[in-house]
PDB file of N, CA and C in Angstrom:
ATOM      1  N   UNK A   1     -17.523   0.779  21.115  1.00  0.00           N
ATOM      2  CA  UNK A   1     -17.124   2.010  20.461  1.00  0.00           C
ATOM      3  C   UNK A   1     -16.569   1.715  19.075  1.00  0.00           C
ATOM      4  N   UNK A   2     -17.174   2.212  18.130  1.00  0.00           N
ATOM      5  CA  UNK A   2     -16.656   2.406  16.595  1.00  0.00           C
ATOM      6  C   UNK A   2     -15.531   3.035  16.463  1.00  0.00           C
ATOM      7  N   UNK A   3     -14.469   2.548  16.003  1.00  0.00           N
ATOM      8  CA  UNK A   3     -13.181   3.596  15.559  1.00  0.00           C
ATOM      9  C   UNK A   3     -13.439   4.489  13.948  1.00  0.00           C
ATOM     10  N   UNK A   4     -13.421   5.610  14.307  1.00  0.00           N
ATOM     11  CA  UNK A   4     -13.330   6.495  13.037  1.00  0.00           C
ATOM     12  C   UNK A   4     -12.187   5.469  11.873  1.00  0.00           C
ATOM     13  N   UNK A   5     -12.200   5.431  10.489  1.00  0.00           N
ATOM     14  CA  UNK A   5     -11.165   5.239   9.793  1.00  0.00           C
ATOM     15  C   UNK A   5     -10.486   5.958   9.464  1.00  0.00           C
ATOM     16  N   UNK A   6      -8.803   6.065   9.548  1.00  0.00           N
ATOM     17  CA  UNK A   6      -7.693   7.257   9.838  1.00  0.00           C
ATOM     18  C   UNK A   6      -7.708   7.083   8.070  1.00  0.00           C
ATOM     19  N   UNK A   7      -7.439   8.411   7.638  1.00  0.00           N
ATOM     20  CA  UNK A   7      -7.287   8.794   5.898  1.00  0.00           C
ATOM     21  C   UNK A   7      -5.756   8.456   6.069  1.00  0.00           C
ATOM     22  N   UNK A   8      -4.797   7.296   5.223  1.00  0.00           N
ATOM     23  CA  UNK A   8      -3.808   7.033   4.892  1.00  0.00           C
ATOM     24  C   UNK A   8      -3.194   7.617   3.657  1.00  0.00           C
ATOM     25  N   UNK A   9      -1.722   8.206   4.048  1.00  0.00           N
ATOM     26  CA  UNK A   9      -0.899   8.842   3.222  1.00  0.00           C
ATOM     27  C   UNK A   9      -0.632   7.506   2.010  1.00  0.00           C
ATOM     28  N   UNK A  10      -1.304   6.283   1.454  1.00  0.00           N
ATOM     29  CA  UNK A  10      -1.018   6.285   0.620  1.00  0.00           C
ATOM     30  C   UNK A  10      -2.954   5.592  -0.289  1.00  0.00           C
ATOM     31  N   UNK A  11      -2.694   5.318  -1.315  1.00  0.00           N
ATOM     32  CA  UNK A  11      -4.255   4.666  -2.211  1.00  0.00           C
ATOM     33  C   UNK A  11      -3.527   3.504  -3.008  1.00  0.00           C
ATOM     34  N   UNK A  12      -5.120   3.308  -3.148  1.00  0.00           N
ATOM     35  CA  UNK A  12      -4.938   1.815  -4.059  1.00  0.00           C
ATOM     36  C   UNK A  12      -3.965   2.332  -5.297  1.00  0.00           C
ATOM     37  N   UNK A  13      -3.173   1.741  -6.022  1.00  0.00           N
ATOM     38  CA  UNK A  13      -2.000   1.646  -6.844  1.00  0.00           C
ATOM     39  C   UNK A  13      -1.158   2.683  -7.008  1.00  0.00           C
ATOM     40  N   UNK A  14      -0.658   3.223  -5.747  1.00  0.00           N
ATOM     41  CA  UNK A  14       0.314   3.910  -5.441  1.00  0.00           C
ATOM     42  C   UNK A  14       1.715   2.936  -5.286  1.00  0.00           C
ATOM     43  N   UNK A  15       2.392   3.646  -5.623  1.00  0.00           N
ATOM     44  CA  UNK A  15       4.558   2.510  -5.650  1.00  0.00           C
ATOM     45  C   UNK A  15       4.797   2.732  -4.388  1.00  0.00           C
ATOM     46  N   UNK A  16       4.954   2.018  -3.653  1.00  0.00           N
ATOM     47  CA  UNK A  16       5.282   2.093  -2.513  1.00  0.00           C
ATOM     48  C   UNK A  16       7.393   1.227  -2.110  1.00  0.00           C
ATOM     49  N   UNK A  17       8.190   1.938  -1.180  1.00  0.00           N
ATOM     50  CA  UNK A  17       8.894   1.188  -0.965  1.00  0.00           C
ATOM     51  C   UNK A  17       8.587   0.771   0.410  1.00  0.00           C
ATOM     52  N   UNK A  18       9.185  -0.421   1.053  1.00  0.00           N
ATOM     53  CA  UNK A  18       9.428  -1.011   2.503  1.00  0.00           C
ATOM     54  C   UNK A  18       9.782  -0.625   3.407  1.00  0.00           C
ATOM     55  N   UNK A  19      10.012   0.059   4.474  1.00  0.00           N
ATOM     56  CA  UNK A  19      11.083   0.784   5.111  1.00  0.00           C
ATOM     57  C   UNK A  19      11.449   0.057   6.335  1.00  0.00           C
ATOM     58  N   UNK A  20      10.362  -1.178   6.812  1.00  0.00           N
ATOM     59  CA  UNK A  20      10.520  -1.982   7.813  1.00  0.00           C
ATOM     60  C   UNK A  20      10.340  -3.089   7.674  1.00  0.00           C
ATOM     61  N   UNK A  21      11.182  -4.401   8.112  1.00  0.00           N
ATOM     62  CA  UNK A  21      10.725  -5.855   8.259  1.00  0.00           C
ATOM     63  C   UNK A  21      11.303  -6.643   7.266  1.00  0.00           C
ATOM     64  N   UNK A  22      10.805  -8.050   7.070  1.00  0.00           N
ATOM     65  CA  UNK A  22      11.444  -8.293   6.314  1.00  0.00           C
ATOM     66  C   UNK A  22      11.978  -8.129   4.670  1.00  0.00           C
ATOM     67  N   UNK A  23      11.082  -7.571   4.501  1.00  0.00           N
ATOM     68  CA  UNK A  23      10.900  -7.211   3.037  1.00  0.00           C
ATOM     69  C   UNK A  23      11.105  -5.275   2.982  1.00  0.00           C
ATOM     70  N   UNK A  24      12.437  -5.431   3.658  1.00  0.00           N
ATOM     71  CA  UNK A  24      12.448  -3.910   3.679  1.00  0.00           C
ATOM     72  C   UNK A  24      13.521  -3.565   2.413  1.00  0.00           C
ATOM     73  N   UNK A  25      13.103  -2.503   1.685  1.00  0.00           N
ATOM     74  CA  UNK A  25      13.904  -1.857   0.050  1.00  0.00           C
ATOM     75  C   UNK A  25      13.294  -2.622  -0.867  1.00  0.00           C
ATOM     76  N   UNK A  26      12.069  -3.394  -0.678  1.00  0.00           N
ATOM     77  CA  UNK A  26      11.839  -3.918  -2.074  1.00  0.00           C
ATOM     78  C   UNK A  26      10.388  -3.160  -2.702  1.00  0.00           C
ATOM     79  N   UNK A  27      10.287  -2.843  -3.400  1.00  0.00           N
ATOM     80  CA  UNK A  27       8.718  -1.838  -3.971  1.00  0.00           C
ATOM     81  C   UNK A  27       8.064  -2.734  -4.710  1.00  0.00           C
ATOM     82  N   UNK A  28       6.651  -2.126  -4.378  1.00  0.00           N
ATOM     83  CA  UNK A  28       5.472  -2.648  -4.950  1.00  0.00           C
ATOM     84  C   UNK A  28       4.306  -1.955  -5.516  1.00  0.00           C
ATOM     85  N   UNK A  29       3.523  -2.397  -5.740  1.00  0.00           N
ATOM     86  CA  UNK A  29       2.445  -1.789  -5.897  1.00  0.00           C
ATOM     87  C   UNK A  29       1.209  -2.000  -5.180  1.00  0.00           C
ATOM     88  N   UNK A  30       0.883  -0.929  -4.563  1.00  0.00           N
ATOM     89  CA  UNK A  30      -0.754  -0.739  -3.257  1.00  0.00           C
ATOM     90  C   UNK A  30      -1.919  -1.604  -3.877  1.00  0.00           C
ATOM     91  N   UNK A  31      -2.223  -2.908  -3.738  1.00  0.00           N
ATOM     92  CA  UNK A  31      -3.473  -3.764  -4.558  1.00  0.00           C
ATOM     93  C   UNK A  31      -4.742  -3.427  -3.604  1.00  0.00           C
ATOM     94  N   UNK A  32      -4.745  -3.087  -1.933  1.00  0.00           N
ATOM     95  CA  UNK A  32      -5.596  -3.058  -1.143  1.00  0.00           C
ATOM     96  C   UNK A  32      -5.609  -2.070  -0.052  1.00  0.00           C
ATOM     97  N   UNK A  33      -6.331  -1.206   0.353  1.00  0.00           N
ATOM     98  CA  UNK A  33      -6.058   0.006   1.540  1.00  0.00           C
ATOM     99  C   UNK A  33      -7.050  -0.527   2.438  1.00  0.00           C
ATOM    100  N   UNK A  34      -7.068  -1.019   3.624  1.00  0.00           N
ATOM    101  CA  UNK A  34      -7.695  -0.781   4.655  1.00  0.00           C
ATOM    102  C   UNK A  34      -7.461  -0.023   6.027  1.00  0.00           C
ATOM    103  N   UNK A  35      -8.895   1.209   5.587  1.00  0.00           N
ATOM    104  CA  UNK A  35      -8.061   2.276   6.576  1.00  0.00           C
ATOM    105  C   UNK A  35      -8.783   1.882   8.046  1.00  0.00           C
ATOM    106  N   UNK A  36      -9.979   1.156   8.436  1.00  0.00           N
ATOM    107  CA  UNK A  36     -10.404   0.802   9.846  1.00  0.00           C
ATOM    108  C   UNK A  36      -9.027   0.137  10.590  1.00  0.00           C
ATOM    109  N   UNK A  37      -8.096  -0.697   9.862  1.00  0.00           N
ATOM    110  CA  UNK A  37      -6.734  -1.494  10.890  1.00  0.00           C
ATOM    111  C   UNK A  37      -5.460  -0.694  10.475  1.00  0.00           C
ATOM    112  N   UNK A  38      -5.731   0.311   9.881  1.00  0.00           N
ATOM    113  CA  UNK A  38      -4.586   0.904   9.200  1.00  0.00           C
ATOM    114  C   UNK A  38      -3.278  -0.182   8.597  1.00  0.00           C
ATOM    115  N   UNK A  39      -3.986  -0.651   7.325  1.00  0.00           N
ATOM    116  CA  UNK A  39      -3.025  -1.364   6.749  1.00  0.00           C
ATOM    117  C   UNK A  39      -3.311  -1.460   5.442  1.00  0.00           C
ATOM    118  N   UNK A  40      -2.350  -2.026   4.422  1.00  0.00           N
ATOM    119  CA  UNK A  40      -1.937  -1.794   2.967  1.00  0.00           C
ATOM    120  C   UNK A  40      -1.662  -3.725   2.785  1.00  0.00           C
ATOM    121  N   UNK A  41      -2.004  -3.771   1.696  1.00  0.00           N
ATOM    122  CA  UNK A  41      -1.885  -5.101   0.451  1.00  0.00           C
ATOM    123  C   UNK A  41      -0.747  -4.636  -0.443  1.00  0.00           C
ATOM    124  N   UNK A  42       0.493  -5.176  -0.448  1.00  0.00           N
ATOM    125  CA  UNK A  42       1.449  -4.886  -1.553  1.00  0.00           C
ATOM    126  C   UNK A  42       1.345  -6.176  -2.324  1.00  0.00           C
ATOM    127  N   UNK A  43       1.807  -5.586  -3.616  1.00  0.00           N
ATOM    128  CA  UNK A  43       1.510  -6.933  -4.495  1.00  0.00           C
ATOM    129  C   UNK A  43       3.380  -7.182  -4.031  1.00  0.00           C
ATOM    130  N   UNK A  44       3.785  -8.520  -4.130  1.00  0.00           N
ATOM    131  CA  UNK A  44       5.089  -8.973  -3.738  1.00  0.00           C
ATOM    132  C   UNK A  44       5.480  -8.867  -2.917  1.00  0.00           C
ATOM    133  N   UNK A  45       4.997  -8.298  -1.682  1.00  0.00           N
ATOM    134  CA  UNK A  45       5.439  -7.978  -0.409  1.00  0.00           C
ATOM    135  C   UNK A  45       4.979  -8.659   0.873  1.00  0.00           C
ATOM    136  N   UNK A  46       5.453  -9.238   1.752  1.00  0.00           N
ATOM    137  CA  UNK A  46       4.591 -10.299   3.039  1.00  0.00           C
ATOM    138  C   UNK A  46       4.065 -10.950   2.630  1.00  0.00           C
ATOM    139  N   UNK A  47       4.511 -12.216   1.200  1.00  0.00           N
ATOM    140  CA  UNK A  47       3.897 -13.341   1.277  1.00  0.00           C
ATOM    141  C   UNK A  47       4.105 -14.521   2.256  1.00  0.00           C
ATOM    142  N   UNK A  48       3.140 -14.622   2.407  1.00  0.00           N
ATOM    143  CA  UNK A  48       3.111 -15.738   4.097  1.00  0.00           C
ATOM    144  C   UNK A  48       2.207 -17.517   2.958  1.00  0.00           C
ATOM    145  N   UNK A  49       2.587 -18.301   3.858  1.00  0.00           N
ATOM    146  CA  UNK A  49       2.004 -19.858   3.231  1.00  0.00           C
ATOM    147  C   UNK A  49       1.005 -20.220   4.044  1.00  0.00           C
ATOM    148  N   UNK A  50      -0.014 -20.515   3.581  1.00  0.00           N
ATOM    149  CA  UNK A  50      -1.103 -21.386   4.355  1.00  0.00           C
ATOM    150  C   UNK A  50      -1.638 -22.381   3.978  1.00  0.00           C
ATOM    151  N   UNK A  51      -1.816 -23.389   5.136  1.00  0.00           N
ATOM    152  CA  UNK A  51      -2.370 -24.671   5.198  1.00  0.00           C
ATOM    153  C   UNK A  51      -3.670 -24.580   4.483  1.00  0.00           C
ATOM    154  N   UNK A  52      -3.700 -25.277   3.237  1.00  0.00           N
ATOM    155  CA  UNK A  52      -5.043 -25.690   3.014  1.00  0.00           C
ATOM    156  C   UNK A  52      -5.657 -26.713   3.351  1.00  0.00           C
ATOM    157  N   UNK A  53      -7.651 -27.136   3.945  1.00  0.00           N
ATOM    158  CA  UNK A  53      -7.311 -28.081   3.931  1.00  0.00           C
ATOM    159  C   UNK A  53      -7.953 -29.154   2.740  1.00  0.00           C
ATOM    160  N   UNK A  54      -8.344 -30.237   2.442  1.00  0.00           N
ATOM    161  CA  UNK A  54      -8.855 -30.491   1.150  1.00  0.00           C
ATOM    162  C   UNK A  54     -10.148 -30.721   1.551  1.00  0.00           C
ATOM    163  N   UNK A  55     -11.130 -30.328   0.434  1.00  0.00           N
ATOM    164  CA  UNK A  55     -12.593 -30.343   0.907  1.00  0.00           C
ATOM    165  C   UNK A  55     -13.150 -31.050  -0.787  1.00  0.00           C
ATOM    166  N   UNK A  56     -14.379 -30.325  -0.843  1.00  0.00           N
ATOM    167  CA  UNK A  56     -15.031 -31.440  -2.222  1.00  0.00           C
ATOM    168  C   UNK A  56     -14.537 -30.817  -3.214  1.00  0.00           C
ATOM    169  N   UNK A  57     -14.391 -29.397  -2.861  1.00  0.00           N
ATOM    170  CA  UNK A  57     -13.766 -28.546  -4.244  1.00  0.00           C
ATOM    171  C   UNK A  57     -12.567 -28.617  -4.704  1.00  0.00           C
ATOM    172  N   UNK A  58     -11.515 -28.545  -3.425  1.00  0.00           N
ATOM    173  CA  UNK A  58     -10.298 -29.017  -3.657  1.00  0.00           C
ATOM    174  C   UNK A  58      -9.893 -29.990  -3.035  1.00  0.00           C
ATOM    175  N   UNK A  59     -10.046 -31.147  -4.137  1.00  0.00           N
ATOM    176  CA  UNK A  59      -9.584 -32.671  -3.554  1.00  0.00           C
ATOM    177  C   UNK A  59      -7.940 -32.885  -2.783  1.00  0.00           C
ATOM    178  N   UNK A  60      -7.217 -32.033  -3.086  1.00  0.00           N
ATOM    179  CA  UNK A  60      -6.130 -32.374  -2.776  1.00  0.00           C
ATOM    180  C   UNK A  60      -5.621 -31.273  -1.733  1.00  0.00           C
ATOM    181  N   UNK A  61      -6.005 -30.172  -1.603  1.00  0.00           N
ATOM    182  CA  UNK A  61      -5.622 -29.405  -0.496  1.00  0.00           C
ATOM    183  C   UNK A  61      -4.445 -28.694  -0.402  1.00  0.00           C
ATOM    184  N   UNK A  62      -3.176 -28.375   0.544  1.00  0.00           N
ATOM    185  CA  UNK A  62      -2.158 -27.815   0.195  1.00  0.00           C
ATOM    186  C   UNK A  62      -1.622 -26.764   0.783  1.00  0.00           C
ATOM    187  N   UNK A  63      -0.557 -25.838   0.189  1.00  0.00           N
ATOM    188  CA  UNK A  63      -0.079 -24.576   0.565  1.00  0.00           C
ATOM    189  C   UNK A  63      -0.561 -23.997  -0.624  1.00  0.00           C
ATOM    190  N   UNK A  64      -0.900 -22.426   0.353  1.00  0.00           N
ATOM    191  CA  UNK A  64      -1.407 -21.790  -0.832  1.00  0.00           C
ATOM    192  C   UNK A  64      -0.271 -20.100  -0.497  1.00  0.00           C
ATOM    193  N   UNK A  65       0.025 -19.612  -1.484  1.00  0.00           N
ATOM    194  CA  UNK A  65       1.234 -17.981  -0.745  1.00  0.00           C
ATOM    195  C   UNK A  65       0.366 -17.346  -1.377  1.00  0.00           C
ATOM    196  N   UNK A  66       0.102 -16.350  -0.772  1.00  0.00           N
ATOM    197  CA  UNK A  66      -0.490 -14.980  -1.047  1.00  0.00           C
ATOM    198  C   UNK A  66      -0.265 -14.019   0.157  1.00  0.00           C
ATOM    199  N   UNK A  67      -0.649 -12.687  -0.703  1.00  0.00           N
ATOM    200  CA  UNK A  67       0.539 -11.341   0.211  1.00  0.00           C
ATOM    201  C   UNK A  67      -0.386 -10.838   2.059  1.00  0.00           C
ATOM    202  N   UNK A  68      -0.076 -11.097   2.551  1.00  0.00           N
ATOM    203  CA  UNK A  68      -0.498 -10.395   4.186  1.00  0.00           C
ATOM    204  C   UNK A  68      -0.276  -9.313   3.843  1.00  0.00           C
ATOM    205  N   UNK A  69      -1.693  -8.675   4.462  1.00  0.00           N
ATOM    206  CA  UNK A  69      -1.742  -7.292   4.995  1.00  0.00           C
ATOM    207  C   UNK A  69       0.012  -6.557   5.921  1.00  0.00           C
ATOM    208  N   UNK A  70       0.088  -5.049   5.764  1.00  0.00           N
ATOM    209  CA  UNK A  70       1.441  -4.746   6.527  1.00  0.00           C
ATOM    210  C   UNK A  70       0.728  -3.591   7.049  1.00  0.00           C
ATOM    211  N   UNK A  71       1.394  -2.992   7.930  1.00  0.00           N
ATOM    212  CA  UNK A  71       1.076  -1.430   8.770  1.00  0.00           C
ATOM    213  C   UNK A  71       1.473  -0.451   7.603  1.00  0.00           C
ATOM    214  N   UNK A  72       0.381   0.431   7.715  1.00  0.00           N
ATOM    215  CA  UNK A  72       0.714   1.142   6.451  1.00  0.00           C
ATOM    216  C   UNK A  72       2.021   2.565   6.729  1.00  0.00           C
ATOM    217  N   UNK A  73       1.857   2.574   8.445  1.00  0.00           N
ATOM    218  CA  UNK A  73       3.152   3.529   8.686  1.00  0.00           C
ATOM    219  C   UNK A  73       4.521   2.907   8.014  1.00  0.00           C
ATOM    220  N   UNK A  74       4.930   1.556   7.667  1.00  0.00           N
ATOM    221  CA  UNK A  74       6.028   1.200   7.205  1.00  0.00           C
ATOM    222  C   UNK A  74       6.277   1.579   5.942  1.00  0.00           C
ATOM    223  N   UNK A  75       5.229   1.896   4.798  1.00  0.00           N
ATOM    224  CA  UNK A  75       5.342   2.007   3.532  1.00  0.00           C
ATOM    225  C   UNK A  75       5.655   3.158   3.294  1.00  0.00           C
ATOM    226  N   UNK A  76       6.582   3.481   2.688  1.00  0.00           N
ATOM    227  CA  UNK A  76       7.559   5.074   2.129  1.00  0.00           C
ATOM    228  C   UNK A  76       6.744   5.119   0.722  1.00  0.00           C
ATOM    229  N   UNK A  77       5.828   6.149   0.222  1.00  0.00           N
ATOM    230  CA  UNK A  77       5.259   6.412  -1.044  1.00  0.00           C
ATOM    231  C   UNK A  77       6.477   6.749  -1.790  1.00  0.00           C
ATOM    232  N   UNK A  78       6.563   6.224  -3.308  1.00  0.00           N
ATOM    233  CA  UNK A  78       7.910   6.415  -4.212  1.00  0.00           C
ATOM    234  C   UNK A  78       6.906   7.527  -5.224  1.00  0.00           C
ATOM    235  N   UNK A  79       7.888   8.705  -5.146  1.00  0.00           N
ATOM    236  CA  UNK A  79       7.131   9.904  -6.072  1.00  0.00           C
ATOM    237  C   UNK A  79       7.104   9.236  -7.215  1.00  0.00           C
ATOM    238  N   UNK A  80       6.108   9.317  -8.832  1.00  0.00           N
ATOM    239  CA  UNK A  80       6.325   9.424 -10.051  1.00  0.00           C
ATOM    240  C   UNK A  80       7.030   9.786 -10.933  1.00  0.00           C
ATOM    241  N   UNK A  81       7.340  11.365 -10.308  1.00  0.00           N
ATOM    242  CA  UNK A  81       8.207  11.616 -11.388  1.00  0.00           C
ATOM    243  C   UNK A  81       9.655  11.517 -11.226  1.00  0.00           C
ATOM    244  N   UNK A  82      10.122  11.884  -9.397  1.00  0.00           N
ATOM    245  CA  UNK A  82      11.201  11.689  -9.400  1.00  0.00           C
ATOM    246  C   UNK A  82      12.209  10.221  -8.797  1.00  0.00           C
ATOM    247  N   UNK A  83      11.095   9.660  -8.496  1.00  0.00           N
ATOM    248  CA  UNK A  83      11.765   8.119  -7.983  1.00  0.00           C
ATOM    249  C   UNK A  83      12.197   7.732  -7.109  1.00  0.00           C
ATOM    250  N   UNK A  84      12.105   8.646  -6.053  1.00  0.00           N
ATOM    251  CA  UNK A  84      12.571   9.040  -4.425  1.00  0.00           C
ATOM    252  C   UNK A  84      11.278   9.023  -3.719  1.00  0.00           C
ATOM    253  N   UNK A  85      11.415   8.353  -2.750  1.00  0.00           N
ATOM    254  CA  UNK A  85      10.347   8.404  -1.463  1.00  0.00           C
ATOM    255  C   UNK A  85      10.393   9.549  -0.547  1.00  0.00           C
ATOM    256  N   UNK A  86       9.106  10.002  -0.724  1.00  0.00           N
ATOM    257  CA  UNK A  86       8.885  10.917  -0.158  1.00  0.00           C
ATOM    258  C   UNK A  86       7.778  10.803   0.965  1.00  0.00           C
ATOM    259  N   UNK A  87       7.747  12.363   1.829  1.00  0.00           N
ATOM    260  CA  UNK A  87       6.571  12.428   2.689  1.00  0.00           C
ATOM    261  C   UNK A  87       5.406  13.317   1.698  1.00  0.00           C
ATOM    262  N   UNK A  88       4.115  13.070   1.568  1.00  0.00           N
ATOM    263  CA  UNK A  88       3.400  13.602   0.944  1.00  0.00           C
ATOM    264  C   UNK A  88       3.186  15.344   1.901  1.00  0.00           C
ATOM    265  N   UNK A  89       2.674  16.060   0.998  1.00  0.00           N
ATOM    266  CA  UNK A  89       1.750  17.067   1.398  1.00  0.00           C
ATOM    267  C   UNK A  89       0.737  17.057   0.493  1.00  0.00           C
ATOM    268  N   UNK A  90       0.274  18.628   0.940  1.00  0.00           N
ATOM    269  CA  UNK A  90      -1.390  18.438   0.386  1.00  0.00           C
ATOM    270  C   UNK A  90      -1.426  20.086  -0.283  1.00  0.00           C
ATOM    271  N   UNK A  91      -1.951  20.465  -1.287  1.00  0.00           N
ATOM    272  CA  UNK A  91      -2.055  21.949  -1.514  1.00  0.00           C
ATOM    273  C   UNK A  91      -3.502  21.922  -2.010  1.00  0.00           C
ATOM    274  N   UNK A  92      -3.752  23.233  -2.572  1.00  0.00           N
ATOM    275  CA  UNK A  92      -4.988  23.471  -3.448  1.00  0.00           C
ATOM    276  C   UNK A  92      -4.565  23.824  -4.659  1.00  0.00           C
ATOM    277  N   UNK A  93      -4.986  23.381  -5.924  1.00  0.00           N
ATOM    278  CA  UNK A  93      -4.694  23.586  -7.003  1.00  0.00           C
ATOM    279  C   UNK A  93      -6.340  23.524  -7.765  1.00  0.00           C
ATOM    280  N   UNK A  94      -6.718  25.016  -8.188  1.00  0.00           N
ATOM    281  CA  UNK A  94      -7.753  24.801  -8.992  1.00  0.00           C
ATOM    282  C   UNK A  94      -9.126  24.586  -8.119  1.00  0.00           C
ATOM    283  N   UNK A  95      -9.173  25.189  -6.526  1.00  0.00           N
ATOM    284  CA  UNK A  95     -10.020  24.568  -5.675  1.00  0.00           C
ATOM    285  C   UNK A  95     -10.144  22.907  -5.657  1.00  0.00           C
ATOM    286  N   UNK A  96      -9.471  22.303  -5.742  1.00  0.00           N
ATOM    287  CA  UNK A  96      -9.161  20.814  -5.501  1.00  0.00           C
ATOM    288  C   UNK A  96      -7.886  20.617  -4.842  1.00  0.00           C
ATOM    289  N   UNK A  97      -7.843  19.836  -3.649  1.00  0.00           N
ATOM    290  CA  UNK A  97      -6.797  19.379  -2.664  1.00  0.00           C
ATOM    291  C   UNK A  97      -5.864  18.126  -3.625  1.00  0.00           C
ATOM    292  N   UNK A  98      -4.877  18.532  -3.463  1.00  0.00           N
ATOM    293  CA  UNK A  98      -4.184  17.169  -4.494  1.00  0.00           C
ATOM    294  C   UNK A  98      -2.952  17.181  -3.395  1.00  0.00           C
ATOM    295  N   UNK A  99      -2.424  15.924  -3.860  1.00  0.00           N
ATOM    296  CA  UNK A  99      -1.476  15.533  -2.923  1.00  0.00           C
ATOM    297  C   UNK A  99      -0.007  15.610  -3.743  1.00  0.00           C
ATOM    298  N   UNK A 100       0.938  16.366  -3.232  1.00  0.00           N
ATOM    299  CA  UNK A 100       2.414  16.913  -4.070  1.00  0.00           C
ATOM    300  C   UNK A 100       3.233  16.167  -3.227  1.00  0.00           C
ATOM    301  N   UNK A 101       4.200  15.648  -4.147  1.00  0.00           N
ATOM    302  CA  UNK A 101       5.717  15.562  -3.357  1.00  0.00           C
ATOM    303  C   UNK A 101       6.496  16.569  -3.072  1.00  0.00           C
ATOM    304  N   UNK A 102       7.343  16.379  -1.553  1.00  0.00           N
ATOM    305  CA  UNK A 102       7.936  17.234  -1.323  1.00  0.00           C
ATOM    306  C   UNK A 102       9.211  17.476  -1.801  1.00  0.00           C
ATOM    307  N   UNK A 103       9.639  16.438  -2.769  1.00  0.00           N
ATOM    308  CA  UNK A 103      11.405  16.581  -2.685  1.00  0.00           C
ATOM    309  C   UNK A 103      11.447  17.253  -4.368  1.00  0.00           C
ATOM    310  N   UNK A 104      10.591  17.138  -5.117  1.00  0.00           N
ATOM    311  CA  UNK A 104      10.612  18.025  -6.505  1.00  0.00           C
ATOM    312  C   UNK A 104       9.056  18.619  -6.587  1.00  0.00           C
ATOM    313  N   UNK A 105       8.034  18.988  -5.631  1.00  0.00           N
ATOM    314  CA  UNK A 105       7.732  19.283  -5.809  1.00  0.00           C
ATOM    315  C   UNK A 105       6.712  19.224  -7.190  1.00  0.00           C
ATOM    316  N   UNK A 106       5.870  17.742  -7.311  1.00  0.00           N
ATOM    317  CA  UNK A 106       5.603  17.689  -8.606  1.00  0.00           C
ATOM    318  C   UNK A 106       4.143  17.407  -7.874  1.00  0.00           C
ATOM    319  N   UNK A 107       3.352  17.332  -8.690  1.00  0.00           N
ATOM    320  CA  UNK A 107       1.805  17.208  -7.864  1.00  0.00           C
ATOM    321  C   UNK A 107       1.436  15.463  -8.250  1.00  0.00           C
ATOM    322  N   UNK A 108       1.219  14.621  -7.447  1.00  0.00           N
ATOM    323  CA  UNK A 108       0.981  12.988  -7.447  1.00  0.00           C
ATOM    324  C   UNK A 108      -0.301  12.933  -7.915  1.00  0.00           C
ATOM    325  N   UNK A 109      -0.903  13.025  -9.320  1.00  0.00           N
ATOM    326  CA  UNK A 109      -1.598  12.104  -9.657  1.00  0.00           C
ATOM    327  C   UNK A 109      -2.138  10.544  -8.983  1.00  0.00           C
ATOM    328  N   UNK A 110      -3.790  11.167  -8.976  1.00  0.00           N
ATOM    329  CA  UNK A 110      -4.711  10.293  -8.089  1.00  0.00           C
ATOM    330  C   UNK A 110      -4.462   9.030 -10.123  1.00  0.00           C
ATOM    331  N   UNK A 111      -4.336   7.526  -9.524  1.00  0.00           N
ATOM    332  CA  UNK A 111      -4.214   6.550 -10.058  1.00  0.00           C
ATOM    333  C   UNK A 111      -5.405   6.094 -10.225  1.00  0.00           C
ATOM    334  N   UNK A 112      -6.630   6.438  -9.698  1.00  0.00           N
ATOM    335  CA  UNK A 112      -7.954   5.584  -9.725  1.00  0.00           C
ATOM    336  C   UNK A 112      -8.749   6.589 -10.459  1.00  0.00           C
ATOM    337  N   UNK A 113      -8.395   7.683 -10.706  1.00  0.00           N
ATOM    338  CA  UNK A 113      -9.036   8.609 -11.714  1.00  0.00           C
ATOM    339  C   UNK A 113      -8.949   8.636 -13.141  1.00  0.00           C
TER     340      UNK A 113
END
């Protein structure tokens, strides 16, 4: 059985803050959305170390840090204009669905447009 992919309350370079784990209160920015495992790429956020091992390309091998995937239910979207994390909604403006914050009410500009 194929799982549908769930549409996530946040997109690629949306500010996101932490709200769980170890890296909880620190913000980032959304580098990756994968909605089939429901999870998010923060740039600075869940960097984990891995064993490299050395091959012909890299003679010497090593640790390498780069950011792990997180559950994207943990990530609190940080509004634009007002700087507070919010829960998104959704309205129509202009026959187009756009996504508004709720705490001033300002409409969130899509970042990939």
């Amino acid at each position: 059985m194929a799982t549908e992919p769930t549409p996530l309350h946040v997109k690629r370079g949306d500010t996101v803050k932490i709200g769980q784990g170890k890296d909880r209160n620190k913000t980032g920015r959304v580098l990756r959305v994968q909605p089939k495992k429901s999870t998010i790429i923060v740039e600075g956020i869940n960097i984990v170390t891995k064993a490299i091992k050395p091959t012909q390309d890299n003679q010497r091998g090593g640790f390498e840090k780069f950011e792990a995937p997180i559950h994207a239910s943990k990530a609190l979207l940080v509004c634009p204009s007002c700087g507070k994390t919010t829960r998104l909604a959704f309205k129509t403006v202009a026959d187009k669905k756009v996504r508004f914050c709720k705490k001033c009410d300002a409409v969130i500009e899509d970042n990939l447009k």
